[in-house]
Structure formats: structure tokens, C-alpha cells
C-alpha atoms as a PDB file:
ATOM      1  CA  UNK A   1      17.974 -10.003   9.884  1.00  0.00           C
ATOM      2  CA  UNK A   2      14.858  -8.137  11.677  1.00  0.00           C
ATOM      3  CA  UNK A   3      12.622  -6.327  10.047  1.00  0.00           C
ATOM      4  CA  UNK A   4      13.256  -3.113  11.693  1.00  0.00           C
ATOM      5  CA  UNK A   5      11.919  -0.848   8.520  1.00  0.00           C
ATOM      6  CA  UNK A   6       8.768  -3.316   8.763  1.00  0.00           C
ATOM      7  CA  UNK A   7       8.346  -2.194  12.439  1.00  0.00           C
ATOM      8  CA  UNK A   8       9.264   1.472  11.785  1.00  0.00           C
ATOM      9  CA  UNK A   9       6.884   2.155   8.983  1.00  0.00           C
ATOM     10  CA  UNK A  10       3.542  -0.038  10.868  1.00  0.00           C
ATOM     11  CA  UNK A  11       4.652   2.209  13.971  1.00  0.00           C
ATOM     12  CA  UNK A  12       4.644   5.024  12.064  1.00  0.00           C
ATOM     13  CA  UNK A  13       1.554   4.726  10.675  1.00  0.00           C
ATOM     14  CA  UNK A  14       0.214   3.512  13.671  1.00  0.00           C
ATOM     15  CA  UNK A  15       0.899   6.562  15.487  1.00  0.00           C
ATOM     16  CA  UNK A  16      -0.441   8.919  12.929  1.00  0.00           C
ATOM     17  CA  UNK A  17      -3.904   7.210  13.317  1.00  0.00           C
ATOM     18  CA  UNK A  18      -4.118   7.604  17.306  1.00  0.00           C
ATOM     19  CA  UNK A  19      -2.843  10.896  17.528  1.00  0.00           C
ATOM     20  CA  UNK A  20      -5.414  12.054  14.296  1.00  0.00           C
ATOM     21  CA  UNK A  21      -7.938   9.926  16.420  1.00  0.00           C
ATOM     22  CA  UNK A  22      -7.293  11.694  19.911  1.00  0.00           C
ATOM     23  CA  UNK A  23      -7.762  16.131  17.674  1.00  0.00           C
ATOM     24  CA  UNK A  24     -11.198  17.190  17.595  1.00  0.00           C
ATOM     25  CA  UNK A  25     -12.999  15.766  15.047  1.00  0.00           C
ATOM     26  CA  UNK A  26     -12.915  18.904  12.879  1.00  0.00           C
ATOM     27  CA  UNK A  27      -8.990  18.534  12.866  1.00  0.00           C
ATOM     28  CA  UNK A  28      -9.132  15.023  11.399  1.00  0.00           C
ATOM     29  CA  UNK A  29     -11.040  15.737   8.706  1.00  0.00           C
ATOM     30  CA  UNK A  30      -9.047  19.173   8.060  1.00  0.00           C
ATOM     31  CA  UNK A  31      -6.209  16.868   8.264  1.00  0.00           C
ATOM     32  CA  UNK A  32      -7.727  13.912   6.050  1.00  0.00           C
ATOM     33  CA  UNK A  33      -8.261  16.813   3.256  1.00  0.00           C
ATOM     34  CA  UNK A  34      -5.528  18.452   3.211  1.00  0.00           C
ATOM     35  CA  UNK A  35      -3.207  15.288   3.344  1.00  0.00           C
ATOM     36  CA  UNK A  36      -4.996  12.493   1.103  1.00  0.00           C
ATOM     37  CA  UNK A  37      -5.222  13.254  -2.947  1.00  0.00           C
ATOM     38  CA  UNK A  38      -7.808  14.363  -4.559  1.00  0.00           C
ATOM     39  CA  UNK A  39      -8.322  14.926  -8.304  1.00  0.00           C
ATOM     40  CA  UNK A  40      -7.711  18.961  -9.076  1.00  0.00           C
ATOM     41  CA  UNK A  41      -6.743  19.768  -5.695  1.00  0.00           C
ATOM     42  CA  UNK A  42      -4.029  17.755  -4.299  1.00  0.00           C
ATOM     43  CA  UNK A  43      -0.468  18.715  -3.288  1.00  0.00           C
ATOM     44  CA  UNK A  44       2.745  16.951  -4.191  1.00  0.00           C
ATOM     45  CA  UNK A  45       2.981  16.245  -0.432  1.00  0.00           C
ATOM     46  CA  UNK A  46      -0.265  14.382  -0.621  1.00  0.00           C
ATOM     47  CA  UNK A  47       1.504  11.834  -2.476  1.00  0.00           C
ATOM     48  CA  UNK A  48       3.882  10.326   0.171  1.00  0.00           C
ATOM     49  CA  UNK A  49       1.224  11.709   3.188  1.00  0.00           C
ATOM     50  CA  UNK A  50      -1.693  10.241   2.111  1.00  0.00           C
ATOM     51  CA  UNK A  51      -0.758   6.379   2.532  1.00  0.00           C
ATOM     52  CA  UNK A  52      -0.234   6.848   6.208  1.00  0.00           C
ATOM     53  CA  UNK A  53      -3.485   8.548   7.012  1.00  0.00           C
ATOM     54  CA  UNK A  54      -6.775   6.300   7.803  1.00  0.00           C
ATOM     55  CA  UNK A  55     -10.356   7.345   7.814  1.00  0.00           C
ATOM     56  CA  UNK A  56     -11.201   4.766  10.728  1.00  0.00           C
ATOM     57  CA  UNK A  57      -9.774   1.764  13.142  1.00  0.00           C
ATOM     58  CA  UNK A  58     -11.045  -0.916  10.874  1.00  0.00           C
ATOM     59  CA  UNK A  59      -8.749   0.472   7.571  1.00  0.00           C
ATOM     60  CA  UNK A  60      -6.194   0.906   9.902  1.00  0.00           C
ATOM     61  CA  UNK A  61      -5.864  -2.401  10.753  1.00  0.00           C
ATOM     62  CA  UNK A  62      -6.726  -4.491   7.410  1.00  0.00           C
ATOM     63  CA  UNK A  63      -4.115  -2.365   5.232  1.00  0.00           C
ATOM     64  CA  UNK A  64      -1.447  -3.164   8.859  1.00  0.00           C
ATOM     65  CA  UNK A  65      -2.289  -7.082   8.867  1.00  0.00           C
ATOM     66  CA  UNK A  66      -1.331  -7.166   5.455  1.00  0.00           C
ATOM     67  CA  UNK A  67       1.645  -5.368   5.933  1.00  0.00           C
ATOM     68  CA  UNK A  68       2.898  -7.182   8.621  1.00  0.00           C
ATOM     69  CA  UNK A  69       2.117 -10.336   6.565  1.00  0.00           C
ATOM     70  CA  UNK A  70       4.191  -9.485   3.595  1.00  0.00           C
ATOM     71  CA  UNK A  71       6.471  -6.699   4.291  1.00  0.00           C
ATOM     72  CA  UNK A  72       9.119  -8.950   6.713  1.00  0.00           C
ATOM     73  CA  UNK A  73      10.213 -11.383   3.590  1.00  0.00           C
ATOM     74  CA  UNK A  74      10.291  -8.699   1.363  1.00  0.00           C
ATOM     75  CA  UNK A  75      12.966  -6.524   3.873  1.00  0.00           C
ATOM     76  CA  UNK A  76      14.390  -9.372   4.037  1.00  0.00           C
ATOM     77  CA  UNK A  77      15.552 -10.141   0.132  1.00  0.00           C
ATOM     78  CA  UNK A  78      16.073  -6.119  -0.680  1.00  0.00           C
ATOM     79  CA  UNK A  79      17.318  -4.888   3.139  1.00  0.00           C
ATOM     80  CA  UNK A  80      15.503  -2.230   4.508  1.00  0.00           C
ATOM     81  CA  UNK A  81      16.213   0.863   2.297  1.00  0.00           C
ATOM     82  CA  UNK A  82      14.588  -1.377  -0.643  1.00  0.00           C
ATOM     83  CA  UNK A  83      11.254  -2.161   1.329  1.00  0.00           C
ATOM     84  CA  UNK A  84      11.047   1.965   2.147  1.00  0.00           C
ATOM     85  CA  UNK A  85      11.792   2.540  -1.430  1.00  0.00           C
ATOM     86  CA  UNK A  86       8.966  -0.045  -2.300  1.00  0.00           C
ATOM     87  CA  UNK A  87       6.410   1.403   0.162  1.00  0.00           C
ATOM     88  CA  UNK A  88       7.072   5.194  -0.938  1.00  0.00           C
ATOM     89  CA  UNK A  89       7.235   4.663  -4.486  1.00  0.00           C
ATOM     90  CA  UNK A  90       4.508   2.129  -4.676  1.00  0.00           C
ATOM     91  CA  UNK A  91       2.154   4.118  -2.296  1.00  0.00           C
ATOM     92  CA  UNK A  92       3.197   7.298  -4.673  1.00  0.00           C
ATOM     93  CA  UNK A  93       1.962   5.393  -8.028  1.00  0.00           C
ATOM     94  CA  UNK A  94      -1.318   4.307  -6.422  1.00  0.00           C
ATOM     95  CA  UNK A  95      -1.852   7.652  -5.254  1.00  0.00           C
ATOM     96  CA  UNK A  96      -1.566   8.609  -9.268  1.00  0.00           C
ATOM     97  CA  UNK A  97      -3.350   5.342 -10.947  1.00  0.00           C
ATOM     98  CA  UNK A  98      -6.398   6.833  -8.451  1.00  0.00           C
ATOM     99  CA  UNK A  99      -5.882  10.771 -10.187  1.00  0.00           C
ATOM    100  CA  UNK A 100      -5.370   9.896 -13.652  1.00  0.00           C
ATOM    101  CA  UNK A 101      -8.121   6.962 -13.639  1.00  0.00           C
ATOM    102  CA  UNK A 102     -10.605   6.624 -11.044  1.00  0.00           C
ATOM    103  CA  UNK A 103     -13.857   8.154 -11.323  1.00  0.00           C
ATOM    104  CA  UNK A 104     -15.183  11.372  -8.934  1.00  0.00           C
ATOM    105  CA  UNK A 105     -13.536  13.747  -6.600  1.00  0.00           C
ATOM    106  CA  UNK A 106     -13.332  11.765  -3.461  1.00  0.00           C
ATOM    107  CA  UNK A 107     -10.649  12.003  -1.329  1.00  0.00           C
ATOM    108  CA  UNK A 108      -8.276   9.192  -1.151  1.00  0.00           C
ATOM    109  CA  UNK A 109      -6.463   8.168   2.067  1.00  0.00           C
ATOM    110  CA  UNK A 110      -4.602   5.210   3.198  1.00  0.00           C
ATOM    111  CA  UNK A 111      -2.242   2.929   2.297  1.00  0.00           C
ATOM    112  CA  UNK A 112      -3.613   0.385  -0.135  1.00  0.00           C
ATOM    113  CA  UNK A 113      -1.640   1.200  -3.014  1.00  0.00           C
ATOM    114  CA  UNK A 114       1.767   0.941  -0.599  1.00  0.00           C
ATOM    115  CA  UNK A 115       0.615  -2.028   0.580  1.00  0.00           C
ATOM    116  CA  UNK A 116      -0.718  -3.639  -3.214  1.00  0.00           C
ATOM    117  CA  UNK A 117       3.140  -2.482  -4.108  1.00  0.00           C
ATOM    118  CA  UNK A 118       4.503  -4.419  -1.017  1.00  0.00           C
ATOM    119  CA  UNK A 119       2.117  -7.388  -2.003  1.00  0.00           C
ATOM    120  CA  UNK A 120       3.828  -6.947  -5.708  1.00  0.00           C
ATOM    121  CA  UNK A 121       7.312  -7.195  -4.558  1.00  0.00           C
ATOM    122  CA  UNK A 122       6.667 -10.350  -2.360  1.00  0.00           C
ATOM    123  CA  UNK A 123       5.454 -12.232  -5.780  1.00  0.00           C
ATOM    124  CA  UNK A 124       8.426 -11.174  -7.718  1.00  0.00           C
ATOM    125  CA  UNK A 125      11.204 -12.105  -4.578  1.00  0.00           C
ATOM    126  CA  UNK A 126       9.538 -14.816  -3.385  1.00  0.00           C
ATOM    127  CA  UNK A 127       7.589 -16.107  -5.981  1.00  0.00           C
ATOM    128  CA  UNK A 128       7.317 -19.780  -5.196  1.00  0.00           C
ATOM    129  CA  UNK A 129       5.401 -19.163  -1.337  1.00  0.00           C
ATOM    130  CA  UNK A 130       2.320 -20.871  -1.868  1.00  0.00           C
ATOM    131  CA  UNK A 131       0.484 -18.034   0.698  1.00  0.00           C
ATOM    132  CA  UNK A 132       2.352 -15.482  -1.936  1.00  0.00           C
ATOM    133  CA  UNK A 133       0.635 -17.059  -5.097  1.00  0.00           C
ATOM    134  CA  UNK A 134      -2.931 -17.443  -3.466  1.00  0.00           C
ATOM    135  CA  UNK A 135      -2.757 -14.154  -1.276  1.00  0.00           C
ATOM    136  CA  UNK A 136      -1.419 -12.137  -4.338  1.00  0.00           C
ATOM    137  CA  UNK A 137      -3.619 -13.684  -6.922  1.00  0.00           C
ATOM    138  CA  UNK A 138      -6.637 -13.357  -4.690  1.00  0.00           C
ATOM    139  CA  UNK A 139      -5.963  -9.908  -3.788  1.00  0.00           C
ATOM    140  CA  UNK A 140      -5.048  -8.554  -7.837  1.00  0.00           C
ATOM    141  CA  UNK A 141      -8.282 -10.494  -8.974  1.00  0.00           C
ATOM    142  CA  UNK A 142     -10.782  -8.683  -6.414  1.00  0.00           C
ATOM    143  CA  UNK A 143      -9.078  -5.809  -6.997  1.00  0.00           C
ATOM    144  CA  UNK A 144      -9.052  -5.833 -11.043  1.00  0.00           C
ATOM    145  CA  UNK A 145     -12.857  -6.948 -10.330  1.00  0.00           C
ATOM    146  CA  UNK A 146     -13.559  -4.615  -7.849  1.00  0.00           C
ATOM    147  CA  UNK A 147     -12.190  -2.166 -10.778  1.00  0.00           C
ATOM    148  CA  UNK A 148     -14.311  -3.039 -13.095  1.00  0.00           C
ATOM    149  CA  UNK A 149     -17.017  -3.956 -12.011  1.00  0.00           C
ATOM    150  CA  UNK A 150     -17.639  -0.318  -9.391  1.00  0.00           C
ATOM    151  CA  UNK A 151     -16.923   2.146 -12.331  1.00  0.00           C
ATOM    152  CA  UNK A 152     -18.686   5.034 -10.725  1.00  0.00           C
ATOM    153  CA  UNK A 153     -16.821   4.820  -7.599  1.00  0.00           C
ATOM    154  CA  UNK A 154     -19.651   4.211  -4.864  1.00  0.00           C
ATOM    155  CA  UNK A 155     -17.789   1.649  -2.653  1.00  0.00           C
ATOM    156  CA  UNK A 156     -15.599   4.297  -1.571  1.00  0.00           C
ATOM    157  CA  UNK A 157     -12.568   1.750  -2.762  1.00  0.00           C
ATOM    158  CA  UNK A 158     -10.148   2.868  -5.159  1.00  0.00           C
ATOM    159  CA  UNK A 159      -9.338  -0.234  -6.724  1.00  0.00           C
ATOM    160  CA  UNK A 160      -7.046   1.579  -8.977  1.00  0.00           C
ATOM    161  CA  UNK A 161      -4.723   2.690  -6.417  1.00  0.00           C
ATOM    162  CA  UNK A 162      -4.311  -1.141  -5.253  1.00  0.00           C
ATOM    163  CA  UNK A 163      -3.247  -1.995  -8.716  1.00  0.00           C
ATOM    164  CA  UNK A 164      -1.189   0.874  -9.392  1.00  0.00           C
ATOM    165  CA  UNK A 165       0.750   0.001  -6.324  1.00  0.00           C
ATOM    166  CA  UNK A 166       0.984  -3.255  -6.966  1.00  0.00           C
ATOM    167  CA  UNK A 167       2.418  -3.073 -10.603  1.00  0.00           C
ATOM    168  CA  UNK A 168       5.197  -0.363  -8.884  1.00  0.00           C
ATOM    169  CA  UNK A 169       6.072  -2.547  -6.265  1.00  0.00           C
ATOM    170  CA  UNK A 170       6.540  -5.418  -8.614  1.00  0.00           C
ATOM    171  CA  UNK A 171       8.254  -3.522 -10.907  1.00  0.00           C
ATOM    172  CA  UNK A 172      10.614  -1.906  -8.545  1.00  0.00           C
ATOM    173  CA  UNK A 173      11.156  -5.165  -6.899  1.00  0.00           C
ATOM    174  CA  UNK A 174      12.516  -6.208 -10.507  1.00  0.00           C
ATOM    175  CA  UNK A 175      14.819  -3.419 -10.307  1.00  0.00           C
ATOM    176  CA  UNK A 176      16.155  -4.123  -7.236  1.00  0.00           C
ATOM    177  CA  UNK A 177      19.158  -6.929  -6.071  1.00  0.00           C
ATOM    178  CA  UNK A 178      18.445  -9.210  -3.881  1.00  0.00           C
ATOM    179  CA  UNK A 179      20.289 -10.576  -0.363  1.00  0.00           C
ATOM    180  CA  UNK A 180      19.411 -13.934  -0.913  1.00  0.00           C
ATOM    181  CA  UNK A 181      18.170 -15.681  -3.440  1.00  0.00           C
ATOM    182  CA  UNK A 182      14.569 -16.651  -4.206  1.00  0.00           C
ATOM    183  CA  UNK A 183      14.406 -20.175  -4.462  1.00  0.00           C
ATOM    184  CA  UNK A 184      11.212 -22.473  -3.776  1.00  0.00           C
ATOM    185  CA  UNK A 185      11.686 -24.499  -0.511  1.00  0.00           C
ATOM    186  CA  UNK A 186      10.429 -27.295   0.122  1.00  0.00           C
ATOM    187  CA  UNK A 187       6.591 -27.848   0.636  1.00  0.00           C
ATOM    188  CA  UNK A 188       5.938 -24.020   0.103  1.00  0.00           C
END
């Protein structure tokens, strides 16, 4: 099976960034307001829009590379409509771990918590993958650290949004049946 979802949502998202990149400055940064959530003024729409906006080329590309890396196995165990429900919902719940618990009023944009919820589902389909234990581990322990340890919110991070996302993803992962089984291989 191809990952054609995979493809479809990193294009997606993809395209958003260049053709935000290509307006007038002034219209990305209207556009990276009104479309990312913020605490006290966001809009339910900023919940599924604000995972596919990026404030620069460098986010873009760390929150894709892990996409790419885990989203493909995951399609493949729940078929496509599973990985977009994954994404959405997952990307929705880090979206409101950052409102109900992050400190400040900053703006928050981009995919993380989609991506921490694609992470989540790849431990619970695939759970043997030695890159899924050490990737998934590493990632939840910066994260959790990242969490604790920047409580006023200077890094411009929201650590809370990556763990949000990954709890949905894991959870709805759970939830969901799978094409194939998950059984360790051999030398993974």
C-alpha cells in the first residue's frame, strides 16, 4: 500500500508554507494570527488551521522530516482515513493542551502536536521498531523536560502541545483496527 494520505497531507502543508512565504510580509503574519491559537482569542477554525501553518523554513522542515519518518507505517496499519483522523485529532488536542496549560499569550502555529500524535500512534502499532522506542522515548522525554523545565514559556516551544498530541494520537491509535498486525520482526 502507498502512503498516499502521507504524501497528501506533507504536500499540503508544504504548499501552505510557500504560498504564505511568496504574500507580503504583512499578510503572513495577518495570516499566522488569525489562523494559529492563541489563549482568549482563537477561533474553532484555528484548531485544525493552525498545524499546517509555519513561522519559518527551518519548522517547516523538522516537524515534515518527522512526518515523513513516521507517518508511512502508521497509514499503513490504520489505512489512510485513520492516519488523517490521527493527524486532525491529534493536531486538535495539542492545539488545546497549549490553551488550557501553557503559560502566556503567544501565538501557536505548526504542527508539533499532529506530528507528537503521529509519533504516538507509531509506538502503539508498531511498538517493537527499535527507531520507534528510541525516537519516541527521546522525543516524549525532551518534550516532558522541555515542559518542565521552560515554565514561563521563553523558548517559544510549546512543549505541551507535543504531548497533548502525542497522548491523542496514541490513544486514538488504541481505538483504531489495524490492517496488519503489529508483530516484532526480526532484528528490529
Amino acid at each position: 500500500m502507498r502512503p498516499y494520505v502521507t504524501v497528501v497531507i506533507a504536500a499540503a502543508t508544504a504548499g501552505v508554507y510557500v504560498w504564505l512565504a511568496s504574500r507580503p510580509d504583512a499578510v503572513f503574519d495577518a495570516t499566522l494570527q488569525a489562523w494559529g491559537a492563541r489563549r482568549g482569542a482563537s477561533s474553532p477554525i484555528s484548531f485544525v488551521a493552525s498545524p499546517v501553518v509555519h513561522a519559518s523554513t527551518t519548522h517547516l522542515l523538522v516537524n515534515l522530516l518527522l512526518f515523513l519518518a513516521f507517518a508511512p507505517p502508521v497509514e499503513k496499519r490504520v489505512k489512510g482515513w485513520g492516519l488523517a483522523l490521527v493527524y486532525v485529532l491529534s493536531g486538535a488536542a495539542g492545539v488545546a493542551a497549549h490553551l488550557a496549560l501553557a503559560p502566556g499569550g503567544a501565538t501557536l502555529i505548526g504542527a508539533s502536536g499532529a506530528i507528537g500524535g503521529v509519533l504516538g500512534a507509531h509506538l502503539v502499532k508498531r511498538p517493537w521498531g527499535k527507531i520507534s522506542i528510541a525516537a519516541g522515548g527521546l522525543w516524549a522525554a525532551a518534550n516532558l523536560a522541555g515542559a518542565l523545565l521552560d515554565r514561563g514559556g521563553s523558548t517559544g516551544i510549546s512543549y505541551l502541545s507535543h504531548l497533548g498530541g502525542l497522548a491523542a494520537g496514541a490513544l486514538i491509535a488504541a481505538l483504531l483496527p489495524s490492517s496488519r498486525p503489529a508483530k516484532p520482526r526480526k532484528g528490529s
